[in-house]
Protein backbone atom coordinates (compact mmCIF):
# COMPACT_ATOMS: atom_id res chain seq x y z
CA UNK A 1 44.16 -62.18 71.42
CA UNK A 2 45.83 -61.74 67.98
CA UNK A 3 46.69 -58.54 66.27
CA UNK A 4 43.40 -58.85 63.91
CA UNK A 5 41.19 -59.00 66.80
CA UNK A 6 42.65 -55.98 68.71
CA UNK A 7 42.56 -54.20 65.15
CA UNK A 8 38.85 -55.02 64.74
CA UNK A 9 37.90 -53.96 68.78
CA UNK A 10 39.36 -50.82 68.22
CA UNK A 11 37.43 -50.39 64.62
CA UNK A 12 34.39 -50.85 66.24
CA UNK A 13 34.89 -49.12 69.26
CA UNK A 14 35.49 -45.93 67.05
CA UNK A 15 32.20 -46.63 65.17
CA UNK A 16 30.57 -46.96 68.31
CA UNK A 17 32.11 -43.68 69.30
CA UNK A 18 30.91 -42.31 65.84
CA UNK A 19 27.33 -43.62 66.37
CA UNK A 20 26.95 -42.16 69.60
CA UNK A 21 28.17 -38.76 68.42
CA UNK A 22 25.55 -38.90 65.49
CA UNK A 23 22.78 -39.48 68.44
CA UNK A 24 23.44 -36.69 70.23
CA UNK A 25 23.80 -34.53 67.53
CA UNK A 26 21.19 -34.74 65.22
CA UNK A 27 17.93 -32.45 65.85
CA UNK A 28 15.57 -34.89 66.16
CA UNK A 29 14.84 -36.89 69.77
CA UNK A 30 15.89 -40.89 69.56
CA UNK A 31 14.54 -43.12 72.03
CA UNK A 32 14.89 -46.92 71.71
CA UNK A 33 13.80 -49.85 74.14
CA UNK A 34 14.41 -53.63 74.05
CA UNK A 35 11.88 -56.53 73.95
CA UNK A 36 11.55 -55.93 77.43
CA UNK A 37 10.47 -52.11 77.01
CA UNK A 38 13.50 -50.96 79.54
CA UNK A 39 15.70 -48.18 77.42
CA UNK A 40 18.81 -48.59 75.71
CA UNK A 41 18.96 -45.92 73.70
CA UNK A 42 18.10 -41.95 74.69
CA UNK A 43 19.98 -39.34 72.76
CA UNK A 44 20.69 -35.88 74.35
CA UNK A 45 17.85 -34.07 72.03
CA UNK A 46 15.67 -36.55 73.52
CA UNK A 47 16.33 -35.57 77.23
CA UNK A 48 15.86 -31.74 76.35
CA UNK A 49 12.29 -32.43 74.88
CA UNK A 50 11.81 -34.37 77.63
CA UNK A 51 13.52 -32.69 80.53
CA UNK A 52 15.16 -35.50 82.05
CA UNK A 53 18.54 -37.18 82.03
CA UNK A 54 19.49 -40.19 80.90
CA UNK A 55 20.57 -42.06 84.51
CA UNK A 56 16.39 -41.78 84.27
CA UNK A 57 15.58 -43.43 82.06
CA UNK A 58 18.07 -46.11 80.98
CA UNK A 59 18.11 -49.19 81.81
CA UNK A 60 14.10 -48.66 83.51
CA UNK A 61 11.42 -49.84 81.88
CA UNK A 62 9.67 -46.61 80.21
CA UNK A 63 5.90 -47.10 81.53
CA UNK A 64 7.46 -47.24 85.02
CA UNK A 65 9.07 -43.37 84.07
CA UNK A 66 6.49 -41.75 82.02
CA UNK A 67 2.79 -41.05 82.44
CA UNK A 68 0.36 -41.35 79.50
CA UNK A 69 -3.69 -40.16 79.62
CA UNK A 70 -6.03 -42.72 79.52
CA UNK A 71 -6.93 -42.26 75.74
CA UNK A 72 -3.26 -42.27 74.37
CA UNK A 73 -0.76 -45.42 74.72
CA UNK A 74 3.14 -45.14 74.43
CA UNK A 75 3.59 -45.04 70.66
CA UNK A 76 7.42 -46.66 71.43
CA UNK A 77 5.42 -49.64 73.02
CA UNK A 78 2.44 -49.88 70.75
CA UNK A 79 5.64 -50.34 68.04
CA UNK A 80 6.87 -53.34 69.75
CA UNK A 81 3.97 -54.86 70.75
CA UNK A 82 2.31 -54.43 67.73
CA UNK A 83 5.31 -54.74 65.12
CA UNK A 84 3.55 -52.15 63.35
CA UNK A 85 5.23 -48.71 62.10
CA UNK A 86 3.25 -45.58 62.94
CA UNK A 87 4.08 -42.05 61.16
CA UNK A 88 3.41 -38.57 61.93
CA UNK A 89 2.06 -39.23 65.16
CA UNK A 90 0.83 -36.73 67.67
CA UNK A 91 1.36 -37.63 71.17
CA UNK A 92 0.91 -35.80 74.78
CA UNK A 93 2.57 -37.47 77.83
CA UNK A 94 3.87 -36.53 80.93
CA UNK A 95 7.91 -37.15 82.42
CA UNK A 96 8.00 -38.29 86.30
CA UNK A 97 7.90 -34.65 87.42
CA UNK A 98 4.53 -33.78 86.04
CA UNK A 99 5.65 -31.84 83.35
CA UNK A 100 3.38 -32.27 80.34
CA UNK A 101 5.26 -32.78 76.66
CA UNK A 102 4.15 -33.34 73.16
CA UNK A 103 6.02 -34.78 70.82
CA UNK A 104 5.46 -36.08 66.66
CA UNK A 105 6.70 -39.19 66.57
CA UNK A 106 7.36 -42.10 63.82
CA UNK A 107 7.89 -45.13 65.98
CA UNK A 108 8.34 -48.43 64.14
CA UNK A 109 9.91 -51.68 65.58
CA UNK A 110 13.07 -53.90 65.53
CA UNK A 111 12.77 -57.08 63.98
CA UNK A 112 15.77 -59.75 63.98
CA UNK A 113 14.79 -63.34 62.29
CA UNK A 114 11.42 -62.53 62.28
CA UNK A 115 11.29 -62.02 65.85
CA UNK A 116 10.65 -58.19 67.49
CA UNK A 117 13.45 -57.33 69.55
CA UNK A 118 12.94 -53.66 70.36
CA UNK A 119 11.56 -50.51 69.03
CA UNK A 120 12.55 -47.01 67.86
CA UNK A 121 11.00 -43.91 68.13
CA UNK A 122 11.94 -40.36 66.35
CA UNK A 123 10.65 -37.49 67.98
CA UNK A 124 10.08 -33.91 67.18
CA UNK A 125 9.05 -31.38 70.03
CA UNK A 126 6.04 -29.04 69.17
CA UNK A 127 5.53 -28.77 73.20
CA UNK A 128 6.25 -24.49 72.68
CA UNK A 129 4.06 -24.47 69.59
CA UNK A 130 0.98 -26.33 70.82
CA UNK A 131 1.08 -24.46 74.35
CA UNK A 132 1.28 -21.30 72.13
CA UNK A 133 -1.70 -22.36 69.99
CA UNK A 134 -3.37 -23.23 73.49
CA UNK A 135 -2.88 -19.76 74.87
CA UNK A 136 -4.27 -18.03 71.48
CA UNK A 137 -7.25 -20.42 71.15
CA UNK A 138 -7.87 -18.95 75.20
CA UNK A 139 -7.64 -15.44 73.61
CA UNK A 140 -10.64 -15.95 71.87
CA UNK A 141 -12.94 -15.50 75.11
CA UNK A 142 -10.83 -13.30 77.03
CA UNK A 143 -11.84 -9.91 74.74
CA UNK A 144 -12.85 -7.90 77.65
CA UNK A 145 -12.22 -4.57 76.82
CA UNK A 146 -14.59 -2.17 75.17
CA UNK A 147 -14.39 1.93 74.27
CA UNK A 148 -16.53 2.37 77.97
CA UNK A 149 -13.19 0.87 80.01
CA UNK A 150 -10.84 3.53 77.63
CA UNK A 151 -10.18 5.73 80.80
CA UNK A 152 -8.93 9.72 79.95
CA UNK A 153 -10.77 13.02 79.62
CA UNK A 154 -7.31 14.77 77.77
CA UNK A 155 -8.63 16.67 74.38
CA UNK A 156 -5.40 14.02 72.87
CA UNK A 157 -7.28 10.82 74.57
CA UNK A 158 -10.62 11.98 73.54
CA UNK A 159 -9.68 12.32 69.93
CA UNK A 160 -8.30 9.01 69.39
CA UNK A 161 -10.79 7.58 71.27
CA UNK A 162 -13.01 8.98 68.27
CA UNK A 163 -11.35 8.12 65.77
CA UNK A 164 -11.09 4.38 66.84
CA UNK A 165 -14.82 4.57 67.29
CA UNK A 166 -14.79 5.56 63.56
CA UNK A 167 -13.13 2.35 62.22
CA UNK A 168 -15.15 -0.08 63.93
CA UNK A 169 -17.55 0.49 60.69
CA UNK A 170 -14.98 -0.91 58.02
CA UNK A 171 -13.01 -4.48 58.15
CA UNK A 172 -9.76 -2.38 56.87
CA UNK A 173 -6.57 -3.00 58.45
CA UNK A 174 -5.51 -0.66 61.16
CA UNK A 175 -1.90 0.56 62.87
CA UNK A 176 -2.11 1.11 66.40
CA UNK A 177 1.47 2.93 66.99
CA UNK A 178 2.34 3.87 70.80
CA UNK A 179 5.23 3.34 73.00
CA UNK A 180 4.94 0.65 75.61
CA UNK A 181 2.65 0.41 78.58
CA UNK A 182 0.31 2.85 76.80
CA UNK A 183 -2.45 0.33 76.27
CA UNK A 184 -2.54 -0.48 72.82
CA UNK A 185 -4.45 -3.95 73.02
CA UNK A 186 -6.97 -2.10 75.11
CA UNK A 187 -8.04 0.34 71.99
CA UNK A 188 -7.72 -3.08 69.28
CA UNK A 189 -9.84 -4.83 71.46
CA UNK A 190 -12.60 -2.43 72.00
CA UNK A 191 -12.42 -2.47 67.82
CA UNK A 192 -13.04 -5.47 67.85
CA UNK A 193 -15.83 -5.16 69.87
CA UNK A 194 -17.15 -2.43 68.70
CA UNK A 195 -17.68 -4.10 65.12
CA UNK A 196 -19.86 -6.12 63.53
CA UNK A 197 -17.31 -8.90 64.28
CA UNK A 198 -17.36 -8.74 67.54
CA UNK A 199 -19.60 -12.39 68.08
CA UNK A 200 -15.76 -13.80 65.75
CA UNK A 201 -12.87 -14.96 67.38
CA UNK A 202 -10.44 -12.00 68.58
CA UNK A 203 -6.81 -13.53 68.76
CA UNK A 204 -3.28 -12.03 69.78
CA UNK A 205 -0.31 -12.92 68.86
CA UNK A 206 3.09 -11.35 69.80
CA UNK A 207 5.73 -11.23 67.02
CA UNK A 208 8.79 -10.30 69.51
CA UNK A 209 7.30 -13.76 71.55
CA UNK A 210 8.17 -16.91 69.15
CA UNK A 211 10.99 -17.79 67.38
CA UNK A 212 10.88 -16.94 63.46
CA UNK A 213 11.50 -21.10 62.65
CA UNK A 214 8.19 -21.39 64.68
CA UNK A 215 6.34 -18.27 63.18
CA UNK A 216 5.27 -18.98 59.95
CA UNK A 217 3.84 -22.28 60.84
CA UNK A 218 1.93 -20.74 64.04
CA UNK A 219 0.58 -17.83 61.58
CA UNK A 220 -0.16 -19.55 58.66
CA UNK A 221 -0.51 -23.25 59.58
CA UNK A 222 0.69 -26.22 58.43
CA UNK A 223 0.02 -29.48 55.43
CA UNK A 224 0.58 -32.82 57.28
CA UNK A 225 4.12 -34.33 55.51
CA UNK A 226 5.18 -30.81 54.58
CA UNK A 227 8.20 -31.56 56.87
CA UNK A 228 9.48 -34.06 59.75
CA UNK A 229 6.36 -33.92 62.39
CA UNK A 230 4.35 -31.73 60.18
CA UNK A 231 0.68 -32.63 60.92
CA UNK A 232 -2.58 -30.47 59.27
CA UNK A 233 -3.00 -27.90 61.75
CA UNK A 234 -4.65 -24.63 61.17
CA UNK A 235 -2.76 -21.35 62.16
CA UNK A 236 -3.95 -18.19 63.70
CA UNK A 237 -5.68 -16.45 60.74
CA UNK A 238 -7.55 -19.80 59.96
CA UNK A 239 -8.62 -20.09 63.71
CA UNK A 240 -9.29 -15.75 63.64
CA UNK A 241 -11.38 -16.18 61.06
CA UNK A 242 -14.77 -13.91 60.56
CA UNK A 243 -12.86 -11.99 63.27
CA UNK A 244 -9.55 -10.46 64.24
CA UNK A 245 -6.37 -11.36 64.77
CA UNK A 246 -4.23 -8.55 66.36
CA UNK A 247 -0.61 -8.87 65.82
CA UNK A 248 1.26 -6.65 68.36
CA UNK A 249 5.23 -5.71 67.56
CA UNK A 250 4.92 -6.09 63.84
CA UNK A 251 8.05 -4.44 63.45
CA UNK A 252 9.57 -7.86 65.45
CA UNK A 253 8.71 -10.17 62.39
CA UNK A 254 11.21 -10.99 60.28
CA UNK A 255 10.95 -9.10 56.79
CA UNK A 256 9.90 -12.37 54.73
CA UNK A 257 7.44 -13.07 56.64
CA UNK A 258 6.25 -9.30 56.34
CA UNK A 259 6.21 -10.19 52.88
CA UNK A 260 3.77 -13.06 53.13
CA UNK A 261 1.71 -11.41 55.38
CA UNK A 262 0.92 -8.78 52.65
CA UNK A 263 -0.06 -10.99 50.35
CA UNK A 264 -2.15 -12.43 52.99
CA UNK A 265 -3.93 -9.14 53.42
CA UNK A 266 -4.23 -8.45 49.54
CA UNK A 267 -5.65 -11.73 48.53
CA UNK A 268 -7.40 -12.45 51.65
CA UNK A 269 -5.99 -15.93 51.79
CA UNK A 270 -3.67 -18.30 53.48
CA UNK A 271 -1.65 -20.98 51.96
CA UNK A 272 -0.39 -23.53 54.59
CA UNK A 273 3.53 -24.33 54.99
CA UNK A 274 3.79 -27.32 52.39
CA UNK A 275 0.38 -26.75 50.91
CA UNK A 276 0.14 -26.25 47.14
CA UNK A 277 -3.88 -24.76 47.50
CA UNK A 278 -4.63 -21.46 48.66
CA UNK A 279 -7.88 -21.06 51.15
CA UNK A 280 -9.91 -18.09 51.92
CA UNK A 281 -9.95 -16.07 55.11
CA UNK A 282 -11.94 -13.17 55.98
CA UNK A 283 -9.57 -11.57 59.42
CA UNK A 284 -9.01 -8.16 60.08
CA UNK A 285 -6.05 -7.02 60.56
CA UNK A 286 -5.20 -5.18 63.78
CA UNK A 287 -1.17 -4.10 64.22
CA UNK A 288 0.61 -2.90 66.54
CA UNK A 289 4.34 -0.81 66.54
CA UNK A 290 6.11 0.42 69.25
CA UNK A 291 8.10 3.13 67.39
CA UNK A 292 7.91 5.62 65.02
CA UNK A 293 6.27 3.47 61.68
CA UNK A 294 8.48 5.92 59.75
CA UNK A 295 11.49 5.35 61.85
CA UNK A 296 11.05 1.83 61.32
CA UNK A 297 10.22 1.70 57.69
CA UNK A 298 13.98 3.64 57.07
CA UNK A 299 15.58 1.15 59.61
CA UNK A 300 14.34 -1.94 57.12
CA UNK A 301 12.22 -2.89 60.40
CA UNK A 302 8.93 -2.54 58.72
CA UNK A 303 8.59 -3.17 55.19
CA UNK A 304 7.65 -0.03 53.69
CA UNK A 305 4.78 -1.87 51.22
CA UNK A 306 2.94 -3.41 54.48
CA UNK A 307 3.29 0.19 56.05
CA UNK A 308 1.16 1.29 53.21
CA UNK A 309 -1.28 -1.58 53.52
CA UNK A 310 -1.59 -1.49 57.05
CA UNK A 311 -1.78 2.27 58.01
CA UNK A 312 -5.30 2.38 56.40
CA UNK A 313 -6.42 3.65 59.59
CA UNK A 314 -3.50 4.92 61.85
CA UNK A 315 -3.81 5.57 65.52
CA UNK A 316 -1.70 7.12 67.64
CA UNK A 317 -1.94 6.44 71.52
CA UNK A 318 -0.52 9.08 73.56
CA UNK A 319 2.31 8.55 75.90
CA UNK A 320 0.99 9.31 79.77
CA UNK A 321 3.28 12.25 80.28
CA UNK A 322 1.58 13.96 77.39
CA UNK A 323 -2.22 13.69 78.95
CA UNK A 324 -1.01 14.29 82.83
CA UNK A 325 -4.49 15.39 83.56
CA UNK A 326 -5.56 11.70 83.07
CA UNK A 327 -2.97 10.70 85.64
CA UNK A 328 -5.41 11.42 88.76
CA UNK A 329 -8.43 9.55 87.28
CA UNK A 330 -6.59 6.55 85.77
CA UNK A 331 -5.05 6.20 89.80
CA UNK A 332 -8.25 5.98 91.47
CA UNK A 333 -9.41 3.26 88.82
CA UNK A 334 -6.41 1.48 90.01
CA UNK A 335 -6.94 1.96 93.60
CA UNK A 336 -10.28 0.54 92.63
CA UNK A 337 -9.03 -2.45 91.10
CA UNK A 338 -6.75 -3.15 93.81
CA UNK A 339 -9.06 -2.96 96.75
CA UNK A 340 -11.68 -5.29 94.96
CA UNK A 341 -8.21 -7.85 94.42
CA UNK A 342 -6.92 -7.43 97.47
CA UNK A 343 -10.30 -7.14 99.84
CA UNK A 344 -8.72 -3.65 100.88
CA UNK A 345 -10.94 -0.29 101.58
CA UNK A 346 -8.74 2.35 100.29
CA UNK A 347 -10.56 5.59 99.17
CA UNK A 348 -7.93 7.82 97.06
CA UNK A 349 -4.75 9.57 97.81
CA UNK A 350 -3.40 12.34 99.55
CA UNK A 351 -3.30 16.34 98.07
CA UNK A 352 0.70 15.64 98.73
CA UNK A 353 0.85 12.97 96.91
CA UNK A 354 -1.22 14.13 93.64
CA UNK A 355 1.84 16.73 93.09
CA UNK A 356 4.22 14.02 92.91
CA UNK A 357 2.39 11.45 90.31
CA UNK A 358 1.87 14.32 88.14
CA UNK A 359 5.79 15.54 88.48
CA UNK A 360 6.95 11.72 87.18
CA UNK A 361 7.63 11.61 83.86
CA UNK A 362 6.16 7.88 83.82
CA UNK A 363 8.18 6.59 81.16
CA UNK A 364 6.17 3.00 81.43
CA UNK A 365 3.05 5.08 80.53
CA UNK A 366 -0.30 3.16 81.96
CA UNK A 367 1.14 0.19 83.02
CA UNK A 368 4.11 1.86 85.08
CA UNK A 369 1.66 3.91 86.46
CA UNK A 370 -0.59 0.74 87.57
CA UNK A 371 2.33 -1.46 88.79
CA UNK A 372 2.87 2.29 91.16
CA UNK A 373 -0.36 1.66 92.69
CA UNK A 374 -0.07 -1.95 92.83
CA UNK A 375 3.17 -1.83 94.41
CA UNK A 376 1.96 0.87 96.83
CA UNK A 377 -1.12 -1.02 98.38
CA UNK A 378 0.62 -3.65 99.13
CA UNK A 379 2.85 -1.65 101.43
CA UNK A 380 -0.40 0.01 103.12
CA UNK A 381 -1.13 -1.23 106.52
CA UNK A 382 -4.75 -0.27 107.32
CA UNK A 383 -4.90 3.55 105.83
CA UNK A 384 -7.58 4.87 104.43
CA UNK A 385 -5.58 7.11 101.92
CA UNK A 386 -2.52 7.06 100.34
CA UNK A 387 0.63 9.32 101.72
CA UNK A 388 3.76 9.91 100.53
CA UNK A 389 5.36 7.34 102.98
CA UNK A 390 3.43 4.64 101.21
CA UNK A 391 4.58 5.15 98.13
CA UNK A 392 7.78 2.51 96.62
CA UNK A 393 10.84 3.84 97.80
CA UNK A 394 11.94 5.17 94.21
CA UNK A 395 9.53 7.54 94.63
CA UNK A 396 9.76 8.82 98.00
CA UNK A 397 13.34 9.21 97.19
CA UNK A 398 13.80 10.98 94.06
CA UNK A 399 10.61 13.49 94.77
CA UNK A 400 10.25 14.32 98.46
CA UNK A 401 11.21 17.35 99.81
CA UNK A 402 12.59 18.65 102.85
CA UNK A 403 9.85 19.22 105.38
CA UNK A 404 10.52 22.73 106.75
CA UNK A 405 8.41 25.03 105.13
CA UNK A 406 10.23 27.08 102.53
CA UNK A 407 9.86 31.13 102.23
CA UNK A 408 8.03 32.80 99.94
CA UNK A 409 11.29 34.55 98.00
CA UNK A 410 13.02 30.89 98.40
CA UNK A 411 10.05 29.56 96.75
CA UNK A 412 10.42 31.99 93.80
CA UNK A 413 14.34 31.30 93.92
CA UNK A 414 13.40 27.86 93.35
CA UNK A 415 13.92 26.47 89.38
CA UNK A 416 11.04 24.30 88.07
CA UNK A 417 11.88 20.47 87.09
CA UNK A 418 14.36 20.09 84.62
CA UNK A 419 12.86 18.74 81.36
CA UNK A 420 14.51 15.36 80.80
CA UNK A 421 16.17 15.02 77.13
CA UNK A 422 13.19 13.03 75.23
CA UNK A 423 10.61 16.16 76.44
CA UNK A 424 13.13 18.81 75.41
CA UNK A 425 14.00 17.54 71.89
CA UNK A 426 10.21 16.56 71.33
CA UNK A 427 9.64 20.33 72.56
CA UNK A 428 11.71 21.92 70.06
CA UNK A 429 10.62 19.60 67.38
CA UNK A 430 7.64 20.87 67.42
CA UNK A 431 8.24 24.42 67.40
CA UNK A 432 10.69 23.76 64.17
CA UNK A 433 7.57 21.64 62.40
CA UNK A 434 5.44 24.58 63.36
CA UNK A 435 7.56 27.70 62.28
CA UNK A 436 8.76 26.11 58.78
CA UNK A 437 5.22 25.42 58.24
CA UNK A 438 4.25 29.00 58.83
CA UNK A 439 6.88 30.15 56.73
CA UNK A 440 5.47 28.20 53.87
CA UNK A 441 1.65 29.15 54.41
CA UNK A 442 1.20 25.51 55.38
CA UNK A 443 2.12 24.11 52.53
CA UNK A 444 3.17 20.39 53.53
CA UNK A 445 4.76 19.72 50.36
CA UNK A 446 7.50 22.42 50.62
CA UNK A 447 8.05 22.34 54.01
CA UNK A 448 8.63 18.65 53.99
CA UNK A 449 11.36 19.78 51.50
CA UNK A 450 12.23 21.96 53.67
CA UNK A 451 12.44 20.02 56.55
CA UNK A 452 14.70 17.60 54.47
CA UNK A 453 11.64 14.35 55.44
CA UNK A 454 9.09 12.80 53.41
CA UNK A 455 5.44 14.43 53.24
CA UNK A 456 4.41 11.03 54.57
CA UNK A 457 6.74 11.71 57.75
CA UNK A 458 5.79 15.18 58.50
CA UNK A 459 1.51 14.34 58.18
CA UNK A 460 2.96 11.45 60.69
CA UNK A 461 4.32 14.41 62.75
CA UNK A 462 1.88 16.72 62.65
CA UNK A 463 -0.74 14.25 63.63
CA UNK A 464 1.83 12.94 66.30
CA UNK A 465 1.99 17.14 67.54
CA UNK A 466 -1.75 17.67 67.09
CA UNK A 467 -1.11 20.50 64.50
C-alpha cells in the first residue's frame, strides 16, 4: 500500500470520525435503514426519544423492533418503499418494551442510479408535549369540585368562601394566593362551576410542571412549518375556550411569557407560535400563587402589570393552622373517604387524639393533614376509632406524653407550646399593622408611609390579618 493510499485511509477515517460526531450531536433524532429495511444508521438523540440502545436496533430489521397501530405505517419504510419524501409528519409507535413514542418526522429516501437504496428519517420528540396535551384535554371532565365539597365552618373559611361565591357572576380574571396543600384548585374549580361557564371546558395547567422551551407552544399553540416538527395544533386557551383555564404557580412562568399572557388577557386573543393572524378566545382566567403576590412582584417573580390585571378579584385561602377549628371536621371527611377506598368501618377518633391534631402546626395545610389520615388507616388493624398508637410515628413521637398522670401545680408549672418562628413573626406583624394604624386614625395612606410599604401591600395585609 503506497503512501497516497495510507494518506487517503486516514483522511477518511477522520471524516468518518467527524460524521459520526455530527450524528450524535445534533438535536434532532437520525435513523437510517438500507434497501433491506435493517438499520445502519441510529444517532444517540435518536435512542433517547426512543429509549433504546443502539446494539437494538442495528443491524435488525426495524419492523421486527418496533410496533406500529394498525392505522399508521413506518414513515422510514413507507420512504423506501415508496421513494416518496414525506414532511412534517406526525407519527405514534411503540419500542419493544411497550413504551409508546411520538415523534415529527421528514423521512425521504436514498436513491443511487436511479435505484432506492435506503431511507432517512429526521425526528423530533413531542412524546412530553402530546402526553401533556393528553392529560389537559382529560381535565376537561374531571371538574368535580363545587362550593358544597369547600369543607370549614372558621369565620376566615366562611368569608372567602363568600367572596368566591361572589365572582362566579363576572368572567374577570381572578388570583387565588395560598400556600401549598391549602386547596386552591378546589375554590377555582367550584368557580368554575359555579358560573355560567360551567357546561365549557375547565383546564389546568401547572407552570412549575413544563419546561419554558415547551410552554409557549403548549399555552398558545402552534402554525404547522413555524419550526422543525411544528404541526397546527391548538394550545390550552384555544382548547379552554368558552371556559376556564386555571393556571396554578404563575409566579413559575418565565417573565416573557408573563408578558404575552397579558396581552392575551387584554385583547382576548391568541396568536399561535409562527402564526402571523391573531384569533379570538373567550377563557377566563383563573391563577394561582403560592406566595405573597407582593413579595413576588418585588422579587421580579410576577410581573407587576399582570399582578394588576389578574388580582381583579383576589382570594386569599387560609393556611390550616389559622382555622384549627376546621381541623376536627375536615378529619372525619377524610376518615370518610378512606373507609369508602379502603372498604374499612372506621367511625372517628379518639378525645386523646383530637388534642394532638389541633397542637400540629400542619405546615402542609389540607393535604398534610389528609396524607395524616391516609397514612394512619392504613396502619389500623380492625379498630373502630383512632388512638394515639395508630397514628405515623412522627406524630406519636414528637407529641405524646408521659403516661403518669401529672399534678395539678405540675400542670400549672407546665409552659404552653412554644410558638414556632413563622407564627411568632406573623403574630407581631400584626400587632405593628394594627397599632400604626391606630395611631393614624386608620388612615392607610400614612401608615403605609409609615410602615415604609406600598398602600397596595398593606390593603394585601390587612385583608391577609382580617383587619
Amino acid at each position: 500500500m503506497g503512501q497516497h493510499d495510507t494518506k487517503h485511509i486516514q483522511s477518511l477515517t477522520r471524516m468518518n470520525q467527524l460524521y459520526e460526531r455530527l450524528l450524535n450531536e445534533v438535536d434532532v433524532g437520525i435513523h437510517v435503514i438500507n434497501e433491506k429495511g435493517k438499520t445502519i444508521i441510529y444517532n444517540e438523540k435518536m435512542m433517547e426519544i426512543e429509549s433504546m440502545t443502539s446494539e437494538d436496533v442495528l443491524d435488525k430489521n426495524l419492523l421486527d423492533v418496533f410496533r406500529f397501530g394498525e392505522s399508521q405505517n413506518s414513515t422510514l419504510v413507507k420512504a423506501l418503499k415508496t421513494g416518496k419524501t414525506a414532511k412534517n409528519v406526525k407519527q405514534t409507535y411503540f419500542n419493544n418494551k411497550g413504551k409508546e413514542i411520538t415523534t415529527i418526522n421528514h423521512s425521504f429516501p436514498i436513491t443511487e442510479a436511479g435505484n432506492i437504496t435506503g431511507a432517512i428519517e429526521i425526528a423530533k420528540d413531542v412524546t412530553h408535549l402530546e402526553r401533556v396535551i393528553k392529560e389537559n384535554v382529560l381535565n376537561k371532565q374531571n371538574t368535580k369540585f363545587t362550593f358544597d365539597q369547600i369543607i370549614g365552618q372558621s369565620e376566615l373559611m366562611q368569608t372567602v368562601v363568600d367572596e368566591s361565591k361572589r365572582a362566579t357572576r363576572t368572567p374577570s380574571s381572578v388570583l387565588v394566593v395560598g400556600e401549598t396543600g391549602t386547596g386552591k384548585e378546589l375554590f377555582a374549580q367550584s368557580i368554575h362551576n359555579g358560573s355560567n361557564r360551567s357546561g365549557a371546558p375547565f383546564i389546568s395547567q401547572n407552570c412549575a410542571a413544563i419546561p419554558d422551551s415547551l410552554m409557549e407552544s403548549l399555552l398558545f399553540g402552534t402554525k404547522k412549518g413555524a419550526f422543525t416538527g411544528a404541526i397546527d395544533r391548538p394550545g390550552l386557551f384555544e382548547q379552554a375556550d368558552g371556559g376556564t383555564l386555571l393556571l396554578d404557580e404563575i409566579n413559575s412562568l418565565e417573565p416573557s411569557l408573563q408578558a404575552k399572557l397579558l396581552r392575551v388577557i387584554q385583547d382576548k386573543s391568541i396568536r399561535r407560535v409562527g402564526d402571523m393572524k391573531d384569533k379570538e378566545v373567550d377563557v377566563r382566567i383563573i391563577a394561582t400563587i403560592n406566595e405573597d403576590p407582593v413579595d413576588a412582584v418585588a422579587n421580579n417573580r410576577l410581573r407587576k402589570d399582570l399582578y394588576y390585571r389578574l388580582s381583579v378579584v383576589t382570594l386569599f385561602i387560609p393556611p390550616l393552622r389559622d382555622r384549627k377549628e376546621d381541623i376536627l371536621l375536615l378529619t372525619q371527611s377524610f376518615i370518610d373517604k378512606y373507609n369508602a377506598l379502603f372498604n374499612m368501618d372506621v367511625r372517628g377518633i379518639s378525645e386523646e387524639v383530637k388534642p394532638l391534631l389541633q397542637k400540629h402546626d400542619w405546615p402542609g395545610n389540607v393535604r398534610e393533614l389528609e396524607h395524616t389520615i391516609e397514612g394512619t388507616m392504613n396502619l389500623i388493624m380492625g379498630e373502630e376509632v383512632i388512638t394515639i398508637q395508630n397514628l405515623p410515628g412522627r406524630f406519636r413521637n414528637r407529641y405524646q406524653v408521659d403516661e403518669e398522670p401529672f399534678t395539678q401545680r405540675e400542670k400549672e408549672d407546665i409552659p404552653e407550646s412554644p410558638k414556632t418562628l413563622r407564627e411568632k413573626m406573623t403574630e407581631v406583624e400584626k400587632f405593628y399593622v394594627q397599632q400604626v394604624l391606630a395611631n393614624n386614625d386608620n388612615n392607610i395612606s400614612r401608615a403605609a408611609k409609615i410602615l415604609g410599604i406600598s398602600r397596595q401591600s398593606l390593603q394585601y395585609r390587612l385583608k391577609k390579618f382580617s383587619l
